[in-house]
Protein backbone atom coordinates (compact mmCIF):
# COMPACT_ATOMS: atom_id res chain seq x y z
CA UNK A 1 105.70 92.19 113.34
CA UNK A 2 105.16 95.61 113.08
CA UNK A 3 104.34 95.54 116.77
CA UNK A 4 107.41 94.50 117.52
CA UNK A 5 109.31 96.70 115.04
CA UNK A 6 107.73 100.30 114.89
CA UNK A 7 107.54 101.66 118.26
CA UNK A 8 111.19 101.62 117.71
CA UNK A 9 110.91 103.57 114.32
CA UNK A 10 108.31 106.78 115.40
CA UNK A 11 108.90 109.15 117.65
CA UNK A 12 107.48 109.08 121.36
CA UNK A 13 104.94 110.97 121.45
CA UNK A 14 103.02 108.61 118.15
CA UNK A 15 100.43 106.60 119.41
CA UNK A 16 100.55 103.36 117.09
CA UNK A 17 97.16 101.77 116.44
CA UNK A 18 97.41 98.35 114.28
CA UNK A 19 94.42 97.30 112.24
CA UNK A 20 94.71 93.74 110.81
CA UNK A 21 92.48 92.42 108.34
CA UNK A 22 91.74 88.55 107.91
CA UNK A 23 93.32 88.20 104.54
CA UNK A 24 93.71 90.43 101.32
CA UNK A 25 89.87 90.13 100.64
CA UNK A 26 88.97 91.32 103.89
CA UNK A 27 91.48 94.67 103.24
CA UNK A 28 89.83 94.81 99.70
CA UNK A 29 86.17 94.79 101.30
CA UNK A 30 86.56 96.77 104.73
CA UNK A 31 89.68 99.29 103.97
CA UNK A 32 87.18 102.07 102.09
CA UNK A 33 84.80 102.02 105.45
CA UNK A 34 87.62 101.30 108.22
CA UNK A 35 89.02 104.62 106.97
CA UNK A 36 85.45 106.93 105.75
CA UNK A 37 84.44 106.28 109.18
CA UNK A 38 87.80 106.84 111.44
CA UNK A 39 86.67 110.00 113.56
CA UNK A 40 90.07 110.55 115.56
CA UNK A 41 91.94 113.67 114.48
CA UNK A 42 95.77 113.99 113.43
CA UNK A 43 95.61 110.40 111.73
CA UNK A 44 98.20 109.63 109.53
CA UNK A 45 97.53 105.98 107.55
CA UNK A 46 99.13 103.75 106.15
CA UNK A 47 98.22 100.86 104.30
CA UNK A 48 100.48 97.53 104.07
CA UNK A 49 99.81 94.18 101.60
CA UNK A 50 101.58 91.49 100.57
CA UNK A 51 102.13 91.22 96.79
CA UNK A 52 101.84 87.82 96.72
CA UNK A 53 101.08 86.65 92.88
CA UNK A 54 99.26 90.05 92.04
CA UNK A 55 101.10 93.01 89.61
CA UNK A 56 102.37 95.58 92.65
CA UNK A 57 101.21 98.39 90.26
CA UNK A 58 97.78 97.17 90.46
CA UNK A 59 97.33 96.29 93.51
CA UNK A 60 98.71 99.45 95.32
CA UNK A 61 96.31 101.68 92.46
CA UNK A 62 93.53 99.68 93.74
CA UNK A 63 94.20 100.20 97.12
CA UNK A 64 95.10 104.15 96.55
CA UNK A 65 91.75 104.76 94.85
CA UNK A 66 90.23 103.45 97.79
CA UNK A 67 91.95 105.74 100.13
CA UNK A 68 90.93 108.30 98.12
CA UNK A 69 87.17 107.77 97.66
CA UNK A 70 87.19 106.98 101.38
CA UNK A 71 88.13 110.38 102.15
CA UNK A 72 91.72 110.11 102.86
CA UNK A 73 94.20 110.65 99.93
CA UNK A 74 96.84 111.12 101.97
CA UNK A 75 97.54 107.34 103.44
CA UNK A 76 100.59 105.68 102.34
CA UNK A 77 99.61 102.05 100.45
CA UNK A 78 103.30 99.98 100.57
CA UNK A 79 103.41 96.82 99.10
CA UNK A 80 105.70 93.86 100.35
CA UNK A 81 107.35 92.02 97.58
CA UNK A 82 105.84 89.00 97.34
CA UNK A 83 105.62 89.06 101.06
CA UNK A 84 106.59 90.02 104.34
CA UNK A 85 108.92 87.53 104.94
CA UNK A 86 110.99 88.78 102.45
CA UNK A 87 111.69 92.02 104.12
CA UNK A 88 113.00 89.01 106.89
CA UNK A 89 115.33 87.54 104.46
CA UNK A 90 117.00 91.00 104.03
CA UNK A 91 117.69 90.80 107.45
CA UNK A 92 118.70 87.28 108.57
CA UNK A 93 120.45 88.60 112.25
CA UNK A 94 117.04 89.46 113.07
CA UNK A 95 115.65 85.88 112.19
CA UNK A 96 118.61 83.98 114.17
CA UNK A 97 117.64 86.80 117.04
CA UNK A 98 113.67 86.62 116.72
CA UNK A 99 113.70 82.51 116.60
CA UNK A 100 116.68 81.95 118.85
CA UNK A 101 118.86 80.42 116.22
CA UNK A 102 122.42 79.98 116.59
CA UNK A 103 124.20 83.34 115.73
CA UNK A 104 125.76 83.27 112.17
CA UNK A 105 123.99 79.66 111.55
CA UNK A 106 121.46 81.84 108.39
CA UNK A 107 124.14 83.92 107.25
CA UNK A 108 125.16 81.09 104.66
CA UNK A 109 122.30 81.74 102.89
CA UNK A 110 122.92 85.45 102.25
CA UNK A 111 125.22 84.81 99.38
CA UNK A 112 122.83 81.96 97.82
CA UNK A 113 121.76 83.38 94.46
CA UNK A 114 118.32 82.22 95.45
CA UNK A 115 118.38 84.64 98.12
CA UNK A 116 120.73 87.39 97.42
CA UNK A 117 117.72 89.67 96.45
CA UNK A 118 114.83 89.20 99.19
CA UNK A 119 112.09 90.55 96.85
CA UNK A 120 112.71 88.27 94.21
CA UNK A 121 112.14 84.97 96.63
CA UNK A 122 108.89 83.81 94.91
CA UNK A 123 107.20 82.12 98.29
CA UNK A 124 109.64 83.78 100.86
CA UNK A 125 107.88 82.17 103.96
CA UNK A 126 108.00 78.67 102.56
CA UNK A 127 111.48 79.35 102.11
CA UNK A 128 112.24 80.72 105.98
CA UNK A 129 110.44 77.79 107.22
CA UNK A 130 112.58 75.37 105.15
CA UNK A 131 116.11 77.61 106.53
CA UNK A 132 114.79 77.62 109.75
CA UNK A 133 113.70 73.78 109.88
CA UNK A 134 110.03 75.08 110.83
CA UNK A 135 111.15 76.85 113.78
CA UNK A 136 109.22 80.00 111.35
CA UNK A 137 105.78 80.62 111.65
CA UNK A 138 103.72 83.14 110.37
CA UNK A 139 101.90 84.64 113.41
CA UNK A 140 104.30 83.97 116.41
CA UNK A 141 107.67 83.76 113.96
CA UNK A 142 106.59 86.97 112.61
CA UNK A 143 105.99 88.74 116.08
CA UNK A 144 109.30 87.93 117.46
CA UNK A 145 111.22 88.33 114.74
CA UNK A 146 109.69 92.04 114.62
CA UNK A 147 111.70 92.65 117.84
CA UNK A 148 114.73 92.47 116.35
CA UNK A 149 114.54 94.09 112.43
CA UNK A 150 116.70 96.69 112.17
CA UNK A 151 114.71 99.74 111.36
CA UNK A 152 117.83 101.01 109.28
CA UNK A 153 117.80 100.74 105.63
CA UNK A 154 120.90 100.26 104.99
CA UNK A 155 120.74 97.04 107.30
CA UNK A 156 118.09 95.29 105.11
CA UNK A 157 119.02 94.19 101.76
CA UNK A 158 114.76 94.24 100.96
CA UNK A 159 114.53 97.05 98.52
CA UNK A 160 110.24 96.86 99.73
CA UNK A 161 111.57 97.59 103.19
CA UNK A 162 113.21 100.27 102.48
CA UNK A 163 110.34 101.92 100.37
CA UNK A 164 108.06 100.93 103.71
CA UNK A 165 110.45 102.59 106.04
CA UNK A 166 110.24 106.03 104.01
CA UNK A 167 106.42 105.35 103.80
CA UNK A 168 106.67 105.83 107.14
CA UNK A 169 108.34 109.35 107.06
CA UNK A 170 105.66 110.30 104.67
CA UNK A 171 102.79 109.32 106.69
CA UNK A 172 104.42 111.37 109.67
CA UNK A 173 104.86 114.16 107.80
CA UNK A 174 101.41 113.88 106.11
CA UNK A 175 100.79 115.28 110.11
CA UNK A 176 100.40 119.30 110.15
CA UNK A 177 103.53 121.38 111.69
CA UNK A 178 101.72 122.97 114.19
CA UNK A 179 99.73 119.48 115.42
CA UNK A 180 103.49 117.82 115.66
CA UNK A 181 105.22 121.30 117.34
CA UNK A 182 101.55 121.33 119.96
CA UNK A 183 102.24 118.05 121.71
């Protein structure tokens, strides 16, 4: 997904590098050495989880202490409420666009109290697969979907995407001046 959606968010001249991790436990047990040992220069990080059943608070301290003890304090740790697919049900244009569903078909569900606030959908991709009649799955669902979210705030209804999109604009400008003004 974020393949699909953030060469559409940073500027140009950012060269995007994607890390994933098999799983939560694989981020727990790799992040501190993925980033002690990252040798390119004029790296801004950031760090992305699912919430899933975990306390937010302490999963993204967790994750911030590792940063830090691996060296780099500065990386941005966002959390997705419970998961990524809710940042999807905040906007449902992009699933209709992403799994070639019929224009306006989702929209019904925006004003379900079930799903009027995205981050409060407890399994959010059981959910999209059920509104979608399986046409939603994780991997592929989520890569072509990530095509189409719209990058502005506003647009999204996900109060976690929001708070990842201006994670974003602090990683960039975690990036010194006179790197940025140099290229």
């Amino acid at each position: 997904m974020l393949e699909g959606l953030l060469p559409r968010i940073l500027p140009k001249d950012v060269e995007l590098k994607c890390i994933p991790f098999e799983g939560k436990g694989d981020l727990e047990k790799q992040l501190y050495r993925k980033l002690r040992y990252w040798t390119s220069p004029h790296t801004a990080f950031m760090v992305l989880r699912d919430q899933d059943a975990g306390d937010c608070r302490e999963i993204k301290a967790n994750l911030v202490e590792k940063c830090r003890s691996a060296g780099k304090p500065e990386t941005v740790v966002r959390i997705a409420c419970h998961e990524l697919e809710s940042w999807y049900f905040g906007d449902l244009n992009a699933v209709e666009s992403g799994l070639n569903i019929e224009k306006g078909s989702l929209l019904q569900y925006k004003g379900k109290e079930k799903y009027r606030v995205p981050d409060n959908i407890n399994s959010p991709s059981t959910e999209l697969k059920k509104i979608t009649k399986d046409r939603y799955t994780k991997v592929s669902g989520s890569r072509e979907i990530g095509k189409f979210l719209n990058a502005e705030r506003q647009n999204n209804t996900s109060t976690s995407f929001g708070h990842f999109l201006s994670g974003i604009n602090k990683a960039l400008d975690s990036i010194p001046d006179d790197i940025k003004t140099s290229q």
